[in-house]
C-alpha atoms as a PDB file:
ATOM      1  CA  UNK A   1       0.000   0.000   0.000  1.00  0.00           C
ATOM      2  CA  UNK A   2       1.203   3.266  -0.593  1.00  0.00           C
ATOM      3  CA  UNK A   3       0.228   6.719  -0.740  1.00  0.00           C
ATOM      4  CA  UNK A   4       0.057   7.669  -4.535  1.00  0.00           C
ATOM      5  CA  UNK A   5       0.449  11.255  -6.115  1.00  0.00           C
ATOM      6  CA  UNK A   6      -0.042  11.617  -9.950  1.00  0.00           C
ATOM      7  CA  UNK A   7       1.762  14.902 -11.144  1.00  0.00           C
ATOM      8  CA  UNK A   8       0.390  16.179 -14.683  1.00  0.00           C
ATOM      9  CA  UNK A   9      -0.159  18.619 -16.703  1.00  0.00           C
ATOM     10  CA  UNK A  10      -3.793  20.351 -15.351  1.00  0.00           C
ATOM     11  CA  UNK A  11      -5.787  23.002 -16.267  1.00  0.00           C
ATOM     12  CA  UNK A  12      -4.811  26.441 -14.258  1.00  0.00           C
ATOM     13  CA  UNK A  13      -8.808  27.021 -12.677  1.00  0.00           C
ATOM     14  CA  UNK A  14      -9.972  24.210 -11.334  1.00  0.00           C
ATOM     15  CA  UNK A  15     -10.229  23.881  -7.241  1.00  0.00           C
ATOM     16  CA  UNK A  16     -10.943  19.894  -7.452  1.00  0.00           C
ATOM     17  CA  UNK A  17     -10.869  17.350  -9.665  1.00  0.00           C
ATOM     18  CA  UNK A  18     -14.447  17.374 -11.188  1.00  0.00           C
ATOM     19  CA  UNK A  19     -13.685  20.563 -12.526  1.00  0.00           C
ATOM     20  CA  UNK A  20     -11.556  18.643 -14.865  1.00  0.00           C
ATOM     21  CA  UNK A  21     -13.424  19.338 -18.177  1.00  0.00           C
ATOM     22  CA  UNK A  22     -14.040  15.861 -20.168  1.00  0.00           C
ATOM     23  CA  UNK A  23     -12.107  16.649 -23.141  1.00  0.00           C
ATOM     24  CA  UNK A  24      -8.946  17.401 -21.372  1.00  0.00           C
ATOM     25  CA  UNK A  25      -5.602  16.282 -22.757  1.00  0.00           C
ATOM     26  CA  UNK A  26      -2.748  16.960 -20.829  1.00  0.00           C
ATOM     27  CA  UNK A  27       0.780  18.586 -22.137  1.00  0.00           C
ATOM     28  CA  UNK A  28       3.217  16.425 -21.686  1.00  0.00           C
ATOM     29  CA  UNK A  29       5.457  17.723 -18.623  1.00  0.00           C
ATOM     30  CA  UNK A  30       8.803  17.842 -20.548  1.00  0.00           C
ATOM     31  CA  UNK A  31      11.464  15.426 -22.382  1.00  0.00           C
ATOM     32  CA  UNK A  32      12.617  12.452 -20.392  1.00  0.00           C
ATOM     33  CA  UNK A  33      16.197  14.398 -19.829  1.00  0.00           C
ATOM     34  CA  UNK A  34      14.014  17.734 -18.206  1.00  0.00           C
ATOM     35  CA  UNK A  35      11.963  15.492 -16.114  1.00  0.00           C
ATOM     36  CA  UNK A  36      14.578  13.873 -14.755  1.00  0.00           C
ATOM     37  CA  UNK A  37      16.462  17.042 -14.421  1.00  0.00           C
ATOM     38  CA  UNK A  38      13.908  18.327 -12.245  1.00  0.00           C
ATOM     39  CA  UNK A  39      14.016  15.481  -9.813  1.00  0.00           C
ATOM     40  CA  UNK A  40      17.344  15.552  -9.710  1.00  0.00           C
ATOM     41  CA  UNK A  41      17.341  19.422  -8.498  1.00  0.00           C
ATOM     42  CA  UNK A  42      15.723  17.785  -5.112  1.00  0.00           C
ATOM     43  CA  UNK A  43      17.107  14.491  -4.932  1.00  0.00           C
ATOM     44  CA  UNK A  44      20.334  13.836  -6.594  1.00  0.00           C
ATOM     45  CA  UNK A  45      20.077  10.041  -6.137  1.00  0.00           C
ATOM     46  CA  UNK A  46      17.460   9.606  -8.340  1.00  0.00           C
ATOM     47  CA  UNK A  47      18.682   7.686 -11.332  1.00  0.00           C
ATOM     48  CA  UNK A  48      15.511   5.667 -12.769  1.00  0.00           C
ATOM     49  CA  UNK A  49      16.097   2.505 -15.321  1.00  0.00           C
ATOM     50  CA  UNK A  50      15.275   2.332 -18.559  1.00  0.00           C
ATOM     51  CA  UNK A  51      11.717   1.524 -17.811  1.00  0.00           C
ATOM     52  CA  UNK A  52      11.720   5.223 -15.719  1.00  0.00           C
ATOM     53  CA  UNK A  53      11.530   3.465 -12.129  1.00  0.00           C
ATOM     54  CA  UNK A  54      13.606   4.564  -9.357  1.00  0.00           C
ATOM     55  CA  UNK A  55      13.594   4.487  -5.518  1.00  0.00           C
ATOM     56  CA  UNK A  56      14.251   7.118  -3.456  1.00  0.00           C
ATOM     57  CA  UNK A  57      14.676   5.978   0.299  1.00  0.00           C
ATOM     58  CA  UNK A  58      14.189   8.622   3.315  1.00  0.00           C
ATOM     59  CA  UNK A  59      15.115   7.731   6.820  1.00  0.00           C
ATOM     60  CA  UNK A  60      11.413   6.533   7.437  1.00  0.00           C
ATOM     61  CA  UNK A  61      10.070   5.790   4.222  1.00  0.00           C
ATOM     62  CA  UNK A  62      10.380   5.488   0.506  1.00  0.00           C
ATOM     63  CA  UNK A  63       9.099   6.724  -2.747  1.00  0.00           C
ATOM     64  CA  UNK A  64       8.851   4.923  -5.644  1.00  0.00           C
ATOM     65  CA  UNK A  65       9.173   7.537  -8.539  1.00  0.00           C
ATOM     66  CA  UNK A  66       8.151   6.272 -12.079  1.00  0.00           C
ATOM     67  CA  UNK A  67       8.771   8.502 -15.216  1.00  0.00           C
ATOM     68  CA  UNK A  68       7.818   5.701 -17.903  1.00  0.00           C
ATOM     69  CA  UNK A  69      10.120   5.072 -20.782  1.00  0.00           C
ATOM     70  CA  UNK A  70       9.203   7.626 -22.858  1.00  0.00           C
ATOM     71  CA  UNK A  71      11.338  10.490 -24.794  1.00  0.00           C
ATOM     72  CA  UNK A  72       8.040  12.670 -23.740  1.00  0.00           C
ATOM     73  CA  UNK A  73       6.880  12.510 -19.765  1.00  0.00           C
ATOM     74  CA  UNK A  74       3.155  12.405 -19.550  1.00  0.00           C
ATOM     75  CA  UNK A  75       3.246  12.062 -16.071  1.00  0.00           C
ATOM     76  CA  UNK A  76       4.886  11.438 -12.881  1.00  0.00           C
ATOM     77  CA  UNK A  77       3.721   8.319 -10.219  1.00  0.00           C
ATOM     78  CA  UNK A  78       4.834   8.816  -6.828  1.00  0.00           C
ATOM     79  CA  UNK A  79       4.384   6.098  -4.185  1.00  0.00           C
ATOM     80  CA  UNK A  80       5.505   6.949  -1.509  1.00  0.00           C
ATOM     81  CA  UNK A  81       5.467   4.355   1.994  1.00  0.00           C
ATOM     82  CA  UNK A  82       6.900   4.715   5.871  1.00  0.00           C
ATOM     83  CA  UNK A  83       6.528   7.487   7.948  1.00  0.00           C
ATOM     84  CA  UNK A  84       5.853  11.243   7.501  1.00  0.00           C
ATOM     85  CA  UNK A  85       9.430  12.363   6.515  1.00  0.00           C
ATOM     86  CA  UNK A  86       7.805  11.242   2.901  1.00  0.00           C
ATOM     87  CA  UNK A  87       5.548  14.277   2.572  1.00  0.00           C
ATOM     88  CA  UNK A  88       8.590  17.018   2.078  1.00  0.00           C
ATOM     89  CA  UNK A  89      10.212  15.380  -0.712  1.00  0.00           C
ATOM     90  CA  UNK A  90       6.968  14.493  -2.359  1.00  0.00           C
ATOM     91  CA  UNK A  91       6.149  18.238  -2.015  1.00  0.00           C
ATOM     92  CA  UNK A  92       9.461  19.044  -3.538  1.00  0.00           C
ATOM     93  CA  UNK A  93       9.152  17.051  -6.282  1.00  0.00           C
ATOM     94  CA  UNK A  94       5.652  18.010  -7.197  1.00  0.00           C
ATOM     95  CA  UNK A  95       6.558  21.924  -6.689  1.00  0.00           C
ATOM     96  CA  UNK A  96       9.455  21.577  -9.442  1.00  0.00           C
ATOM     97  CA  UNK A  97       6.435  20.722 -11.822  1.00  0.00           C
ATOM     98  CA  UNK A  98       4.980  23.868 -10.953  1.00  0.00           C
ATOM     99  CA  UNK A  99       3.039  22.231  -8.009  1.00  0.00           C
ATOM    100  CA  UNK A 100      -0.129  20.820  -9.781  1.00  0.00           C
ATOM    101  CA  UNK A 101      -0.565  16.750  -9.121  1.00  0.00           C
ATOM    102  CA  UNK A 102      -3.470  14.308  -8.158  1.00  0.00           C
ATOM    103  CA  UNK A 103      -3.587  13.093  -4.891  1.00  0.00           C
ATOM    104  CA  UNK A 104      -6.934  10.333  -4.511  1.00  0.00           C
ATOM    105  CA  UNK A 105      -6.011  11.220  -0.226  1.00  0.00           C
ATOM    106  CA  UNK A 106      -7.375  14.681  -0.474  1.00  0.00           C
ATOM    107  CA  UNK A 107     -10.747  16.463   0.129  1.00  0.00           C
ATOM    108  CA  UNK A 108     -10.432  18.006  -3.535  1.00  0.00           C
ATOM    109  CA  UNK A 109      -8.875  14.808  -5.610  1.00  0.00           C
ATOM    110  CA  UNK A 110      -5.978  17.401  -5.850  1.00  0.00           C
ATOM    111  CA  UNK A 111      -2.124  17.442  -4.571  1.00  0.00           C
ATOM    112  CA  UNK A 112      -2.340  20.703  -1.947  1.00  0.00           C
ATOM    113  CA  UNK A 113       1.228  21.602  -0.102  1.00  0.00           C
ATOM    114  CA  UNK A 114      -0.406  22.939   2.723  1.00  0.00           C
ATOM    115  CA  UNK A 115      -2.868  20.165   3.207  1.00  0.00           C
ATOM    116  CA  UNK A 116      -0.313  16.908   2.195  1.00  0.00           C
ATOM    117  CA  UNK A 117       0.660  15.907   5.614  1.00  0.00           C
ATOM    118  CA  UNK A 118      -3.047  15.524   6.679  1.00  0.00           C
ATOM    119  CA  UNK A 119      -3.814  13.826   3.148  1.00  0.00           C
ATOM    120  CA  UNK A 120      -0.734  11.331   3.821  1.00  0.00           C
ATOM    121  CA  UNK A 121      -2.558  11.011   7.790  1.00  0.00           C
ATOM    122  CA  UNK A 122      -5.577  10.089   5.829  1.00  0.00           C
ATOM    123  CA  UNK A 123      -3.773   7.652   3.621  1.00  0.00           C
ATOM    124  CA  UNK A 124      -1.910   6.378   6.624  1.00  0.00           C
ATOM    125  CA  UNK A 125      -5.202   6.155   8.544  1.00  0.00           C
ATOM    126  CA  UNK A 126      -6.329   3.662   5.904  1.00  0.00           C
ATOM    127  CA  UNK A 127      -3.588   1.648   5.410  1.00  0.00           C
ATOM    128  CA  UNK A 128      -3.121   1.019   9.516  1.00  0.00           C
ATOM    129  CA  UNK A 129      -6.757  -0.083   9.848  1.00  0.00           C
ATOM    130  CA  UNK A 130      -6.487  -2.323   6.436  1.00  0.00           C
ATOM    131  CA  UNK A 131      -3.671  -3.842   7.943  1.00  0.00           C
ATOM    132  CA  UNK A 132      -4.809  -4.350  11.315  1.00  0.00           C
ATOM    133  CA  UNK A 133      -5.386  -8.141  13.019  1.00  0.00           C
ATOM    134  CA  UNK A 134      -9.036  -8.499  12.774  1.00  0.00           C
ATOM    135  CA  UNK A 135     -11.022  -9.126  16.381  1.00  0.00           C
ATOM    136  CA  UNK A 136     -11.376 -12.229  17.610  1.00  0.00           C
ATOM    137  CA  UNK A 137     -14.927 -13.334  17.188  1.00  0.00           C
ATOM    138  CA  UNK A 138     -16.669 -13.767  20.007  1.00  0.00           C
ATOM    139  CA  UNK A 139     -17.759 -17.110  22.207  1.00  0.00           C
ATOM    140  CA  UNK A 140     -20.787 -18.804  21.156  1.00  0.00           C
ATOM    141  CA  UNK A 141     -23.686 -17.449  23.850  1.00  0.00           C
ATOM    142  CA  UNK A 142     -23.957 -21.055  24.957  1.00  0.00           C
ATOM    143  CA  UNK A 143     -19.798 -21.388  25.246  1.00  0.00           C
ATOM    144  CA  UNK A 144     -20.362 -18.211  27.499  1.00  0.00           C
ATOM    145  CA  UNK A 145     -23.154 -19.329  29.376  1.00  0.00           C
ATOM    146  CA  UNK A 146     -21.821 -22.609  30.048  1.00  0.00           C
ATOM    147  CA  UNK A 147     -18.406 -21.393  30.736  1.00  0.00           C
ATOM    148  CA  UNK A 148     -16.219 -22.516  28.355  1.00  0.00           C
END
């Protein structure tokens, strides 16, 4: 499980997602060399294969970063798992593509600085009760009543 952000190209006035009109084709966000240019301006390490994956590791988490293989970026996948130390560098990254990304977490469908460590809480929220040990189920009322 992971908490996923989708940076693309989106349209400059929309405040959530469903004001995405129908007919909307993205820009592409740059050649494969820019993209990874622009990651590289906040995390050095990243050096994705030929298929565009990389890993970036923080000291509580990790992001999986995938570009695709293509000369032109359409878009950017973040995953990112572990603790909170995630939601900086995800910020980072999505601010060097001018700061516009989908995040499923949020109230708006939309990546919002300001509001990414409580969509990340959210996400986190989720995942800890999906992963929880179910409850035992209880005794039969006759195990109860006859004590056993």
């Amino acid at each position: 499980m992971s908490w996923d952000i989708f940076i693309q190209q989106l349209p400059a006035a929309i405040s959530s997602v469903r004001d995405i009109p129908d007919d909307f084709e993205p820009d592409p966000l740059g050649t494969r060399a820019e993209v990874i240019a622009r990651i590289r301006s906040h995390r050095r390490e990243f050096a994705p294969d030929a298929d565009g994956f990389a890993l970036v590791e923080t000291e509580h988490g990790s992001i999986e970063i995938d570009i695709g293989a293509a000369d032109h970026v359409q878009s950017v996948m973040l995953s990112a798992r572990g603790g909170s130390d995630v939601v900086p560098v995800v910020s980072a990254i999505v601010g060097a593509f001018g700061g516009r990304a989908l995040d499923p977490s949020s109230e708006t469908g939309l990546f919002d600085e300001t509001a990414a460590a409580r969509s990340f809480a959210t996400w986190k929220g989720y995942r800890d009760t999906a992963l929880a040990e179910p409850a035992p189920k209880p005794r039969p009322w006759w195990r109860r009543l006859l004590g056993g």
